[in-house]
Protein backbone atom coordinates (compact mmCIF):
# COMPACT_ATOMS: atom_id res chain seq x y z
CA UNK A 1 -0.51 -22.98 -43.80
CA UNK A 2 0.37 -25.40 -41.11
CA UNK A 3 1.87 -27.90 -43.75
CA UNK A 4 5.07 -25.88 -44.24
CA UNK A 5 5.33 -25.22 -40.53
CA UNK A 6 8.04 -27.87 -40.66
CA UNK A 7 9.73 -27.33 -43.94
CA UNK A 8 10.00 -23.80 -42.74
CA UNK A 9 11.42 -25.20 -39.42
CA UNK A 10 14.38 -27.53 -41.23
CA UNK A 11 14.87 -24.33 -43.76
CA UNK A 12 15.69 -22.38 -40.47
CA UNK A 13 18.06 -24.59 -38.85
CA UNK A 14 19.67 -25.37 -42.15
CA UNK A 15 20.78 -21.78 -42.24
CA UNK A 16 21.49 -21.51 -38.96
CA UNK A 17 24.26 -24.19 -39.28
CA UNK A 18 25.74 -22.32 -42.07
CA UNK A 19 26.41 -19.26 -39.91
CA UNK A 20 30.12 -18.71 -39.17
CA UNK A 21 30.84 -19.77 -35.20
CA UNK A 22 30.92 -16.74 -33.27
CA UNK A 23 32.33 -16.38 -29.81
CA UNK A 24 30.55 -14.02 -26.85
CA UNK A 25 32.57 -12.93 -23.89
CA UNK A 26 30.73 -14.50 -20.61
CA UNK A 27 32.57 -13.47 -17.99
CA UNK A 28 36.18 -11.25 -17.50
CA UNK A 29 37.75 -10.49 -14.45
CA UNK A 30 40.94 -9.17 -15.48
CA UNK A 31 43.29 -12.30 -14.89
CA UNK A 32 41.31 -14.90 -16.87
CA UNK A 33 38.30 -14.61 -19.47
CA UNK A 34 35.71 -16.85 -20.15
CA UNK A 35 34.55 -17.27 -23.83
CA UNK A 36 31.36 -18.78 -25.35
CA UNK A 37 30.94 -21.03 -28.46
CA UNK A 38 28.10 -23.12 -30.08
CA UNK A 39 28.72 -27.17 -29.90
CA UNK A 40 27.01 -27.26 -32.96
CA UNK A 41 28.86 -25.11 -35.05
CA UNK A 42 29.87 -26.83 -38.63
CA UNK A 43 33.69 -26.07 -38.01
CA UNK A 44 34.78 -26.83 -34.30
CA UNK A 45 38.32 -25.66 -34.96
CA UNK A 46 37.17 -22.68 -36.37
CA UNK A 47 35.14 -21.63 -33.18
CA UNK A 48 37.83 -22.52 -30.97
CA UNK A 49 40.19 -20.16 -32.93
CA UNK A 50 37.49 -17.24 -33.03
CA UNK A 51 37.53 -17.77 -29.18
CA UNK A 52 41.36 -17.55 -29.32
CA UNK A 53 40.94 -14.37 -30.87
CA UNK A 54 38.62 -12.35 -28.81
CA UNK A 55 39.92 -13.90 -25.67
CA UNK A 56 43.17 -12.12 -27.20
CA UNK A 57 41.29 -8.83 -27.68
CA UNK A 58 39.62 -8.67 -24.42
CA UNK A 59 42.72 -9.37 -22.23
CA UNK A 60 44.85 -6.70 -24.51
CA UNK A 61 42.39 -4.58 -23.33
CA UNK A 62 43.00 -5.50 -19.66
CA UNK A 63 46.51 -5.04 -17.95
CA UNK A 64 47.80 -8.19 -19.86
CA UNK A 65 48.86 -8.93 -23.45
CA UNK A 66 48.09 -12.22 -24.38
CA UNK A 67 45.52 -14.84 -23.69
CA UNK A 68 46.73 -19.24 -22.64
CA UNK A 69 43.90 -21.61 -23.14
CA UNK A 70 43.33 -23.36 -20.17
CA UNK A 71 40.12 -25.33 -20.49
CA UNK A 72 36.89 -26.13 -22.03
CA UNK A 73 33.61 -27.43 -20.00
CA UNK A 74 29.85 -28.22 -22.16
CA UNK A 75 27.42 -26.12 -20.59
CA UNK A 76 23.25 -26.61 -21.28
CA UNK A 77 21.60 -25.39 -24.56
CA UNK A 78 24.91 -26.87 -26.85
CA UNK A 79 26.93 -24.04 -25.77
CA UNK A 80 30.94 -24.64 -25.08
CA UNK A 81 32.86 -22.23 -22.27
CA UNK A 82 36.67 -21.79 -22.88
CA UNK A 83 38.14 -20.74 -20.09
CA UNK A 84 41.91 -18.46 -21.01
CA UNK A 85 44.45 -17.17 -18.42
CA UNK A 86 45.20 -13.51 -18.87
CA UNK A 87 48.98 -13.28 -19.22
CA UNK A 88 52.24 -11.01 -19.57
């Protein structure tokens, strides 16, 4: 059984970069949200617009109603954080 061990393994992370990039809210304080993508999604552009989006949700749900890039910084374990100003 320990033959396929890493067959199963590649199978795995195969799928895994197939998955559509999501983007998970790390931190929101009202004037500026932090969003969270994987480096090693297939479609970088794709991620960063799915971040563009929920930051967008979350700060409509705040006091403000849109959401301004302002930067990007690598963070361990491939992840990416976006960091977007909460506007008027």
């Amino acid at each position: 059984m320990k033959p396929h061990l890493p067959l199963i393994t590649a199978m795995a992370l195969m799928l895994a970069a197939c998955a559509p990039p999501t983007a998970t809210v790390a931190d929101f304080n009202g004037d500026s949200v932090k969003i969270q993508t994987n480096q090693m999604a297939s479609n970088a552009e794709e991620a960063k617009a799915n971040a563009q989006t929920e930051a967008d949700r979350v700060c409509q749900k705040g006091h403000r109603k849109r959401a301004e890039y302002a930067s990007t910084r690598a963070l361990p374990n491939y992840i990416n954080e976006h960091l977007f100003l909460c506007l008027s």
